[in-house]
N, C-alpha and C. Protein backbone atom coordinates (compact mmCIF):
# COMPACT_ATOMS: atom_id res chain seq x y z
N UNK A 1 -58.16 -48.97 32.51
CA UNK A 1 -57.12 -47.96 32.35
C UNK A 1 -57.41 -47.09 31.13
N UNK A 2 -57.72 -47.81 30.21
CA UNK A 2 -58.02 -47.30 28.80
C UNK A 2 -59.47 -45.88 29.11
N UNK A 3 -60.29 -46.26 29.82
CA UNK A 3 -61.54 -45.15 30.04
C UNK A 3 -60.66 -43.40 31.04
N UNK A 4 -59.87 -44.24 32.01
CA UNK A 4 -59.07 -43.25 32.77
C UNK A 4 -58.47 -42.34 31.80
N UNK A 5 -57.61 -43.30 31.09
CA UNK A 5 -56.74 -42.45 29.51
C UNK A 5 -57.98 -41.55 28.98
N UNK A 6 -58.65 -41.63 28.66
CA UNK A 6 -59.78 -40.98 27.98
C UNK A 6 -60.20 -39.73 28.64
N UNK A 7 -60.80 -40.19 29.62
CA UNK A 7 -61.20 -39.20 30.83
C UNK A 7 -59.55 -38.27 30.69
N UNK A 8 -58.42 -38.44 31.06
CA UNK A 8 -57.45 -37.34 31.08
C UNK A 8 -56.93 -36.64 29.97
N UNK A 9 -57.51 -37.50 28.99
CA UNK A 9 -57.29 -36.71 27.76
C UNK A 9 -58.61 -36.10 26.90
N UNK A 10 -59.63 -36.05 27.59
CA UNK A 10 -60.80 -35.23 27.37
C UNK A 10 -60.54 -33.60 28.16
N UNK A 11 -60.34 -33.78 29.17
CA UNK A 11 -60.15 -32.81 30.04
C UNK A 11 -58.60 -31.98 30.03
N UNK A 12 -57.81 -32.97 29.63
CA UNK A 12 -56.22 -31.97 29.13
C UNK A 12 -56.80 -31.48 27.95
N UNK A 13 -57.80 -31.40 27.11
CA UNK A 13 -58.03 -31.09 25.77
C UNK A 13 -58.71 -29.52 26.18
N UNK A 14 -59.73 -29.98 27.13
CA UNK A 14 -60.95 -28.61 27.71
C UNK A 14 -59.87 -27.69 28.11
N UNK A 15 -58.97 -28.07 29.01
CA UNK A 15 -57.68 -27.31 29.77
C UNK A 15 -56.88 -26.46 29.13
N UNK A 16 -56.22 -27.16 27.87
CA UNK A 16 -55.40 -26.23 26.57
C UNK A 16 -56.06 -25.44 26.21
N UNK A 17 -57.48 -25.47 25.41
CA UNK A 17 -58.38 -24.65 24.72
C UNK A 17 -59.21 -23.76 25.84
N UNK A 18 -59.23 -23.57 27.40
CA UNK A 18 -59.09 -22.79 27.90
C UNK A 18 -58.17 -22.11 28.23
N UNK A 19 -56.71 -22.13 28.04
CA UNK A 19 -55.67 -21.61 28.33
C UNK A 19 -55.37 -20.69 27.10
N UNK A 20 -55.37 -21.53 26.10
CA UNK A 20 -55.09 -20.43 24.82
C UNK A 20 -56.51 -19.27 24.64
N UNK A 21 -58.00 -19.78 24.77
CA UNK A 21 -58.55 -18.70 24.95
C UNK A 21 -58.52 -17.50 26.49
N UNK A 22 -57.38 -17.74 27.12
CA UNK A 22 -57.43 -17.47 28.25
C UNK A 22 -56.00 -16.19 27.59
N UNK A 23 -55.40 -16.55 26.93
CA UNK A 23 -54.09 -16.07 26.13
C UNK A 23 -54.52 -14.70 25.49
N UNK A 24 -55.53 -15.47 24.63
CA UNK A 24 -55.78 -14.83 23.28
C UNK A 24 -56.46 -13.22 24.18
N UNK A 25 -57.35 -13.47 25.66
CA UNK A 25 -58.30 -12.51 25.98
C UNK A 25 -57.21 -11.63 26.93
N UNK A 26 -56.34 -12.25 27.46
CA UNK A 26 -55.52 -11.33 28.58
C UNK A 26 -54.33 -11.33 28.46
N UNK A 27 -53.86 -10.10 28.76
CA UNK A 27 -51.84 -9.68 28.59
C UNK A 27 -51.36 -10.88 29.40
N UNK A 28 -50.25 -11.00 29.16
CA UNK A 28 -49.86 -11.49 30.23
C UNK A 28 -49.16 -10.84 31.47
N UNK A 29 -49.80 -9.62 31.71
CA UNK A 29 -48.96 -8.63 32.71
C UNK A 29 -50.01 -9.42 33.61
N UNK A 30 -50.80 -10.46 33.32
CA UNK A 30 -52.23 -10.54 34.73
C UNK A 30 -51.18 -11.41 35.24
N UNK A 31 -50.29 -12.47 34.80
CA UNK A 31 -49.32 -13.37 35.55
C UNK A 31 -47.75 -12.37 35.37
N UNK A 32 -47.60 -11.77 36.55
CA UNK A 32 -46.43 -11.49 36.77
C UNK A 32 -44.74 -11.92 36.11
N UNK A 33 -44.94 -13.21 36.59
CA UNK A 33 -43.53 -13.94 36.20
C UNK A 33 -43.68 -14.08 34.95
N UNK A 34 -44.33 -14.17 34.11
CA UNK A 34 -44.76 -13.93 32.60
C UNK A 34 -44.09 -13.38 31.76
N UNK A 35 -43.95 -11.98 32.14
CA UNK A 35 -43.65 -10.61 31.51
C UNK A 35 -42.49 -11.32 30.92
N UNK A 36 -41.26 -11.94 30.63
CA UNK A 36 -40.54 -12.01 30.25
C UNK A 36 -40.65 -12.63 28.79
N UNK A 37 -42.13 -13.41 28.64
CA UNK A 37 -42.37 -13.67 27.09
C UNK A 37 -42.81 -12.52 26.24
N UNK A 38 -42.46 -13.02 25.06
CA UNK A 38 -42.76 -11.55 24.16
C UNK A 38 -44.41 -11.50 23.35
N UNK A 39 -45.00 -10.79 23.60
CA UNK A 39 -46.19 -10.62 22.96
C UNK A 39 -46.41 -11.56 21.93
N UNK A 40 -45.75 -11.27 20.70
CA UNK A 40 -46.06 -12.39 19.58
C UNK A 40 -45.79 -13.85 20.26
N UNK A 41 -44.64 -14.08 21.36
CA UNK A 41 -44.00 -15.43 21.78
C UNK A 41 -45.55 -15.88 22.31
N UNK A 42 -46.20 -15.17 23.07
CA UNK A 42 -47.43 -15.27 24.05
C UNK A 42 -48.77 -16.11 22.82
N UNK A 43 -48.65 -15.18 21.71
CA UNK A 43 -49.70 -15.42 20.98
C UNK A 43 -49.57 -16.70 20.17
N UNK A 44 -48.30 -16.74 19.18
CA UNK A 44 -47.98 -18.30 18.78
C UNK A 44 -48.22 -19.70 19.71
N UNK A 45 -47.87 -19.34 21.14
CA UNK A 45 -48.41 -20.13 22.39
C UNK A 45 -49.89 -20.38 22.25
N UNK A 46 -50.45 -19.86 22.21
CA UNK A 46 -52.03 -20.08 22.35
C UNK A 46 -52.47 -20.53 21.19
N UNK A 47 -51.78 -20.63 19.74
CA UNK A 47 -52.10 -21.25 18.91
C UNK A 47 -51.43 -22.32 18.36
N UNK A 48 -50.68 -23.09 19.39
CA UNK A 48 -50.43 -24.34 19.59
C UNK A 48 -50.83 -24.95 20.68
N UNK A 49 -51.50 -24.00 21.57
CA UNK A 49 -52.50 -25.10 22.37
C UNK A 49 -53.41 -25.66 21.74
N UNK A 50 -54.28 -24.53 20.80
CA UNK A 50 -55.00 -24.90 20.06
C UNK A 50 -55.14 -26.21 19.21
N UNK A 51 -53.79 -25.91 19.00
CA UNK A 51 -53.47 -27.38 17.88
C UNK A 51 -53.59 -28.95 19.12
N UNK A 52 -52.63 -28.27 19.80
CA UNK A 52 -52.43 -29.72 20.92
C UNK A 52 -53.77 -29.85 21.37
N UNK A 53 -55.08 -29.14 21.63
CA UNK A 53 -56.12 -29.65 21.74
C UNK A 53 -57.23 -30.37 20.65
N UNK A 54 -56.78 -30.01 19.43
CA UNK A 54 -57.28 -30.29 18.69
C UNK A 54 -56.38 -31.73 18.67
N UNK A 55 -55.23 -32.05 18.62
CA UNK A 55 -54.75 -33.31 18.65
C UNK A 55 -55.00 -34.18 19.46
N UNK A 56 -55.42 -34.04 21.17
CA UNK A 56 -56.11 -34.34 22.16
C UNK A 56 -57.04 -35.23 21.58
N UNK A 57 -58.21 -34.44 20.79
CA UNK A 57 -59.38 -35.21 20.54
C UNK A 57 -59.33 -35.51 18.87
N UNK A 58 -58.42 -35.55 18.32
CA UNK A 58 -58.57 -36.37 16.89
C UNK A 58 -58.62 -37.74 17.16
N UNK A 59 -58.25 -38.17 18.21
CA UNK A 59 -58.20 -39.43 18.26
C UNK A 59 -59.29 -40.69 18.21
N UNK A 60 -60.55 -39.68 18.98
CA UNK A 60 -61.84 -40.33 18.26
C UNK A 60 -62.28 -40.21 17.13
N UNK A 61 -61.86 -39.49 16.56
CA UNK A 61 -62.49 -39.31 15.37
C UNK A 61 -61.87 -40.05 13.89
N UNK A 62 -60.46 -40.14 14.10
CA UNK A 62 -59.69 -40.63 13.18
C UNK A 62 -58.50 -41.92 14.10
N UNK A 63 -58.44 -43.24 14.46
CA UNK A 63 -57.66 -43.64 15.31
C UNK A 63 -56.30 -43.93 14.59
N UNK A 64 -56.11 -43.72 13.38
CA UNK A 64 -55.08 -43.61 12.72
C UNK A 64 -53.96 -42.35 13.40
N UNK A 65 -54.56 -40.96 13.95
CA UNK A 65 -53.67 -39.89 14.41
C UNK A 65 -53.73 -40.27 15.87
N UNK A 66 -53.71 -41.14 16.28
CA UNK A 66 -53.91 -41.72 17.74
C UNK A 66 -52.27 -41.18 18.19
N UNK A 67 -51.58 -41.00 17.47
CA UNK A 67 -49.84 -40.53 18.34
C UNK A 67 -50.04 -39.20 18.42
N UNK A 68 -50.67 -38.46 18.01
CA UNK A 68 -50.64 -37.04 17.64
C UNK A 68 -51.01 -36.48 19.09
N UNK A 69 -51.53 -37.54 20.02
CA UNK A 69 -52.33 -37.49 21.58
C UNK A 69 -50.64 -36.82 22.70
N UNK A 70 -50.51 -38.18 22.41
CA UNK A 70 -48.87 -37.91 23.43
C UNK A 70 -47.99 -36.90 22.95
N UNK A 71 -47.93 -36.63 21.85
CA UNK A 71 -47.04 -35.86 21.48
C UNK A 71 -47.42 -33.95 21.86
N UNK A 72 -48.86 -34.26 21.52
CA UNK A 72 -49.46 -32.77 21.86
C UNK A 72 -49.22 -32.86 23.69
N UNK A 73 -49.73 -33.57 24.56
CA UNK A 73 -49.42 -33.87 25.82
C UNK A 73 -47.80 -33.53 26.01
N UNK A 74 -47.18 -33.98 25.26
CA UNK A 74 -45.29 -33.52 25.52
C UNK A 74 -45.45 -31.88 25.14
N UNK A 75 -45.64 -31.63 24.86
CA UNK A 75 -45.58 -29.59 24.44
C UNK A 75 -46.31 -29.32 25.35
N UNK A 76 -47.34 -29.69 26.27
CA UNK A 76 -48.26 -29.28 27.35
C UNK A 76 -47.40 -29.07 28.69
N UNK A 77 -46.44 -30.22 28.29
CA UNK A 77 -45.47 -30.35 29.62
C UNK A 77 -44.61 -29.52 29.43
N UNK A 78 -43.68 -29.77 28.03
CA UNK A 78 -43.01 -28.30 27.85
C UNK A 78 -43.20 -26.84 28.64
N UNK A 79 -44.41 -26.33 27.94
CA UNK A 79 -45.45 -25.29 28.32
C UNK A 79 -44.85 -24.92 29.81
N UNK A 80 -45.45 -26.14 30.50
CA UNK A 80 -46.28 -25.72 32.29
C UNK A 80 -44.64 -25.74 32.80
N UNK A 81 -43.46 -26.76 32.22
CA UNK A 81 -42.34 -26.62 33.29
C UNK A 81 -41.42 -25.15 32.70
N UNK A 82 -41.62 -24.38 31.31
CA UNK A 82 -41.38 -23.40 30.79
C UNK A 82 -41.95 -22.10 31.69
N UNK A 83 -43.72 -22.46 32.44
CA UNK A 83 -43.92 -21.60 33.21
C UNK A 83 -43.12 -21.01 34.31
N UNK A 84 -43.29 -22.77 35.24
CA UNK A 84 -42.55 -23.08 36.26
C UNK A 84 -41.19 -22.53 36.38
N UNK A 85 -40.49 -22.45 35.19
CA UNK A 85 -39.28 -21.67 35.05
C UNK A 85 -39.18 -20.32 35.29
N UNK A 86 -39.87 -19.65 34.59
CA UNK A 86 -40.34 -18.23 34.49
C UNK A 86 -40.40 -18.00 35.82
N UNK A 87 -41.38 -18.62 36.46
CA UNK A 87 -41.48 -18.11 37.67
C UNK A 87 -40.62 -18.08 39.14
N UNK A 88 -39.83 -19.07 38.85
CA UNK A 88 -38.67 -19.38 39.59
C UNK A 88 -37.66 -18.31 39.84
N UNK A 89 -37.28 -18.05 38.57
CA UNK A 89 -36.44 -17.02 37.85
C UNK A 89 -36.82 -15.47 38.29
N UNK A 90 -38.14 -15.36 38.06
CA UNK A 90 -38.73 -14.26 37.66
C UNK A 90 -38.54 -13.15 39.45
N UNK A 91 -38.26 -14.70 40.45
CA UNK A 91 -38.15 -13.93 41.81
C UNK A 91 -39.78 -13.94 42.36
N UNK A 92 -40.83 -13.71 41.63
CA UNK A 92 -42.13 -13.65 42.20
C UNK A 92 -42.56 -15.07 42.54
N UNK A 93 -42.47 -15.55 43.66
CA UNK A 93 -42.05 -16.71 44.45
C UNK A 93 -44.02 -17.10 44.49
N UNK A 94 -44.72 -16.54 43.54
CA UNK A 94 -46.35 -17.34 43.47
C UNK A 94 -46.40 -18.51 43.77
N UNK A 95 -46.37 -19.51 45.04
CA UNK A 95 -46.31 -20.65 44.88
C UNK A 95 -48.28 -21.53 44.36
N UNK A 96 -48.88 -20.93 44.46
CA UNK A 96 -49.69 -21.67 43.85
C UNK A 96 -50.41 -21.80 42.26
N UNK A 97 -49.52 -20.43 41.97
CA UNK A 97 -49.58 -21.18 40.30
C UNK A 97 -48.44 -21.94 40.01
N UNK A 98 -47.13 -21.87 41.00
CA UNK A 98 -46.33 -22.93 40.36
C UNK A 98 -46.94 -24.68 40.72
N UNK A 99 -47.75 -24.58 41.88
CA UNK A 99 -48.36 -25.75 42.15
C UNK A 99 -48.99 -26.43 40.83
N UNK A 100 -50.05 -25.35 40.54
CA UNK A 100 -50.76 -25.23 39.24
C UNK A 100 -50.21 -26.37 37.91
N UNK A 101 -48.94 -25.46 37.79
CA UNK A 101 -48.56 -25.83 36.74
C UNK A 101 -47.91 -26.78 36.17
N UNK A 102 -47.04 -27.25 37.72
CA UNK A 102 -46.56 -28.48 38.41
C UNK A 102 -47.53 -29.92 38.31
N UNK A 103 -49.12 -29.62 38.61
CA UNK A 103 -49.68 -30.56 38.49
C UNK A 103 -50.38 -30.88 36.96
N UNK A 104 -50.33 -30.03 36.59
CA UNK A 104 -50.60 -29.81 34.99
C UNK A 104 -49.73 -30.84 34.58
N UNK A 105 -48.16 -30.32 34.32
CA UNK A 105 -47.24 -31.18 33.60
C UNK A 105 -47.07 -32.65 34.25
N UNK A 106 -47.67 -32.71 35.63
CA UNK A 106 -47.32 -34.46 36.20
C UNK A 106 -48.69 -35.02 35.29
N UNK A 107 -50.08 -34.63 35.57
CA UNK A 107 -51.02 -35.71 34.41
C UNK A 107 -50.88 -35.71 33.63
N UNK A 108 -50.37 -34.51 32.53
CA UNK A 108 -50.03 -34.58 30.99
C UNK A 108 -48.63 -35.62 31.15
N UNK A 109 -48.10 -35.87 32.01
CA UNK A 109 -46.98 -36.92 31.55
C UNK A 109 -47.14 -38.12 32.07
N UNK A 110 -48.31 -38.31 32.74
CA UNK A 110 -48.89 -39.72 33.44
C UNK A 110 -49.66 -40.09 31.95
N UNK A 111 -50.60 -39.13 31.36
CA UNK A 111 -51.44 -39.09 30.15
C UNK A 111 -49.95 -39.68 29.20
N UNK A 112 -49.46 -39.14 28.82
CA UNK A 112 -47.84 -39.78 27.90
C UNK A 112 -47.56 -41.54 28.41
N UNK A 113 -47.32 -41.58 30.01
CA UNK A 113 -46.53 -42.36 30.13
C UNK A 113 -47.63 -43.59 29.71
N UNK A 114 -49.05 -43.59 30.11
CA UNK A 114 -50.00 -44.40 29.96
C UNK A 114 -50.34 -44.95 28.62
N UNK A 115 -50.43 -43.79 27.93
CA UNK A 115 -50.58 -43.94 26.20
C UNK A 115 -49.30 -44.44 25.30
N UNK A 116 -48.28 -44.50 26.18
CA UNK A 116 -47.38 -45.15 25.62
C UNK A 116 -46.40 -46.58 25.90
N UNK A 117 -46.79 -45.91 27.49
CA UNK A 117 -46.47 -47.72 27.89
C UNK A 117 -47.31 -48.52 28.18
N UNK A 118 -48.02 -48.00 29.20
CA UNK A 118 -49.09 -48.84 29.83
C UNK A 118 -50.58 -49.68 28.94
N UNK A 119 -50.75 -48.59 28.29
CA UNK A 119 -51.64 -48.96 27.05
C UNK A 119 -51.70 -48.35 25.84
N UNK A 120 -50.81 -49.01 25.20
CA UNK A 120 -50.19 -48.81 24.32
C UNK A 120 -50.96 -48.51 23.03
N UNK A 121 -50.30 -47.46 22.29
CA UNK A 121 -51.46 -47.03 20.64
C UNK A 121 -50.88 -48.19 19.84
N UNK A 122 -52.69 -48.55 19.25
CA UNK A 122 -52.65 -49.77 18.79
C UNK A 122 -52.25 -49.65 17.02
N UNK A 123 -51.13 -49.65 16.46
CA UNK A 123 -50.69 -49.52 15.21
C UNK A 123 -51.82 -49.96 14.23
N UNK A 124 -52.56 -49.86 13.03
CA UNK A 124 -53.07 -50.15 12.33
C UNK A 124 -52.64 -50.51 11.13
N UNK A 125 -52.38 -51.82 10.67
CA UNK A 125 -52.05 -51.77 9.49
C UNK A 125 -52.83 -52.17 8.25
């Protein structure tokens, strides 16, 4: 279970840090239901993916910030059901980026539920 955890939190890491450079390069007029965030709202976004990816993978490197994993994973979910909203709302009935985004926030919260119940961060004292 522990290699699976890894594997989904290698790749939720690649995923954020393509999304925020995905931010940083395009308006968001390219996603329709979008438009309702505000430019700066858009840009602070992409530089907390940043962070949440960078929290993603501190965990090899330092296993002391090993919580910093789930917690960046909880703002990921935030994020995708914040999309999901937008788009609901927004009337532009895109169903396959709401799919998208839908499946985004179910592994980032399988990634949570795993790292916190199932195999649990190992406290160091």
């Amino acid at each position: 279970m522990n290699i699976l955890l890894w594997v989904i939190q290698i790749l939720l890491s690649l995923h954020t840090i393509a999304g925020a450079l995905w931010k940083f390069s395009n308006s968001k007029q390219t996603v329709p239901s979008l438009n309702a965030i505000p430019h700066g709202m858009w840009m602070v976004m992409s530089i907390i993916e940043l962070l949440c990816a960078i929290s993603l993978i501190l965990p090899l490197l330092n296993k002391r910030k090993a919580i910093l994993a789930p917690i960046a994973a909880s703002f990921i979910v935030l994020e995708m059901l914040l999309f999901c909203g937008f788009n609901i709302f927004s009337g532009n009935m895109n169903y396959g980026q709401l799919i998208y985004w839908l499946v985004v926030a179910v592994i980032s919260s399988f990634f949570i539920y795993g790292r916190l119940v199932l195999k649990p961060i190992q406290k160091k004292v």
